[in-house]
Protein backbone atom coordinates (compact mmCIF):
# COMPACT_ATOMS: atom_id res chain seq x y z
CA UNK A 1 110.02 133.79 104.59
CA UNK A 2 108.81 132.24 101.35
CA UNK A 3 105.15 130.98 100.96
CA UNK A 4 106.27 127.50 101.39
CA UNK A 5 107.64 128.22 104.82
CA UNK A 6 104.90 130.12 105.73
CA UNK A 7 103.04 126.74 104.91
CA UNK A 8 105.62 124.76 106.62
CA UNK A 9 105.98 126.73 109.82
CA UNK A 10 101.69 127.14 109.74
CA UNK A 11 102.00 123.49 109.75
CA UNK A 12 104.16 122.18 112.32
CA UNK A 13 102.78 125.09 115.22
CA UNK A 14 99.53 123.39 114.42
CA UNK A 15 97.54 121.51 117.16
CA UNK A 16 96.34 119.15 114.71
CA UNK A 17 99.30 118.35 113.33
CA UNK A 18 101.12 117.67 116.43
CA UNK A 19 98.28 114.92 117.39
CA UNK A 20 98.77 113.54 113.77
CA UNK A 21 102.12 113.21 114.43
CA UNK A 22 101.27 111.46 118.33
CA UNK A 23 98.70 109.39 116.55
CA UNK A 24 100.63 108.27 113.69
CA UNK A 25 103.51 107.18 115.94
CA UNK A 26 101.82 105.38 118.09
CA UNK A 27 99.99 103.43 115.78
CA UNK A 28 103.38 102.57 114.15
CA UNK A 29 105.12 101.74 117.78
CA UNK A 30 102.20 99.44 118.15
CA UNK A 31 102.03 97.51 115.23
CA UNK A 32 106.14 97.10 115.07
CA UNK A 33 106.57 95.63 118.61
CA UNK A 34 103.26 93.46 117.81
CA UNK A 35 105.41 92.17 114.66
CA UNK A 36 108.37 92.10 116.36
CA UNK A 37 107.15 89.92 119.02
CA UNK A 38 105.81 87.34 116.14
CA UNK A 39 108.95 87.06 114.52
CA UNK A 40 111.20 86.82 117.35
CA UNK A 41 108.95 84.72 119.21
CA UNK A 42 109.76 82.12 115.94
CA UNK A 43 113.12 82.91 115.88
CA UNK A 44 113.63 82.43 119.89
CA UNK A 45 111.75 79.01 118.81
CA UNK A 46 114.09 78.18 115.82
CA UNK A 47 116.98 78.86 118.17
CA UNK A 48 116.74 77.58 121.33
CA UNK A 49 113.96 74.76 120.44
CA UNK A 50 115.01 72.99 117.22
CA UNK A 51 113.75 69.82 118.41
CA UNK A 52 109.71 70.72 119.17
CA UNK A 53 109.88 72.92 115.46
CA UNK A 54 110.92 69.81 113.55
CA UNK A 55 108.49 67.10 114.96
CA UNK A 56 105.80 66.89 112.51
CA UNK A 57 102.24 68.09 113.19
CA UNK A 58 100.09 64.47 114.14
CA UNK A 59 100.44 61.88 111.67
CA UNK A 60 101.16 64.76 108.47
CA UNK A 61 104.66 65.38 107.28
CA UNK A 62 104.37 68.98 107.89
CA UNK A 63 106.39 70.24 110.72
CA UNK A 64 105.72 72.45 113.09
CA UNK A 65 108.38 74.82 112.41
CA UNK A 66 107.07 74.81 108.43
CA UNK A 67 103.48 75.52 110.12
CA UNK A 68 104.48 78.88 112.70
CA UNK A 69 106.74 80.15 109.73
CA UNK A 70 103.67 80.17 107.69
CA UNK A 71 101.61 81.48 110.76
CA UNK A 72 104.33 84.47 110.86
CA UNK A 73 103.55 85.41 107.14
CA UNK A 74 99.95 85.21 107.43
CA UNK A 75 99.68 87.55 110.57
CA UNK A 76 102.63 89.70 108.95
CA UNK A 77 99.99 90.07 105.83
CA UNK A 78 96.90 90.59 108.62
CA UNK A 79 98.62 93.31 110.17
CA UNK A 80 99.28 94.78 106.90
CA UNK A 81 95.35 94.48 106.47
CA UNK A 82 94.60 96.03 109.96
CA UNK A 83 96.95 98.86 110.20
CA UNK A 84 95.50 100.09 106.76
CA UNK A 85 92.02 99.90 108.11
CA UNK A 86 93.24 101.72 111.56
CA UNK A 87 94.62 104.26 109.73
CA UNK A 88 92.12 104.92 107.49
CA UNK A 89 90.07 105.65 110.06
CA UNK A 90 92.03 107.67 112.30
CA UNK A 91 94.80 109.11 110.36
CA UNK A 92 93.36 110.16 107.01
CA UNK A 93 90.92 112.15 108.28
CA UNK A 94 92.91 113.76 110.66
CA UNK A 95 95.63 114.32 107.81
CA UNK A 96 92.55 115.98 105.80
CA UNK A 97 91.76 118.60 108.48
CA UNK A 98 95.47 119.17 109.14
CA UNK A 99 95.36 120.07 105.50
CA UNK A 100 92.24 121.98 105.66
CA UNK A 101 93.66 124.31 108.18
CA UNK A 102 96.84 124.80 106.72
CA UNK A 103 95.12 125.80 103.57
């Protein structure tokens, strides 16, 4: 075996790096089907209720349609904003000890 296997063999037997790995993935599962939700939960709208997405909202011209698309983007860009700040705090420094041990 090389050193890089060594490294790379090291690595994946590790404790550590199998919790990463549990950690990561289910903080990726999580924010997916959250998103997923959002944007089918519009599309199942757009589809099947085309009527209560084009009345406008109160006496504005805006519609509500134009109003949950822009809803979508903004918690598409939140989530962007939250799952850095989640895993920030729980991968990175479990990535850095990973490393730490591997090294």
């Amino acid at each position: 075996m090389t050193t890089s296997s060594d490294h790379v063999a090291k690595l994946i037997a590790s404790p550590k790096y199998q919790e990463l790995v549990q950690k990561r993935n289910r903080i990726n599962n999580t924010f997916f089907l959250i998103m997923l939700l959002v944007y089918a939960g519009f599309i199942f709208l757009v589809a099947f209720a085309p009527g209560l997405m084009e009345q406008p909202i109160g006496n504005m011209t805006m519609s509500i349609g134009v109003a949950l698309g822009t809803l979508v983007l903004i918690s598409a860009s939140i989530m962007i904003i939250v799952y850095t700040i989640v895993c920030n705090k729980t991968i990175d420094p479990l990535l850095a000890e990973v490393l730490k041990e591997v090294q």
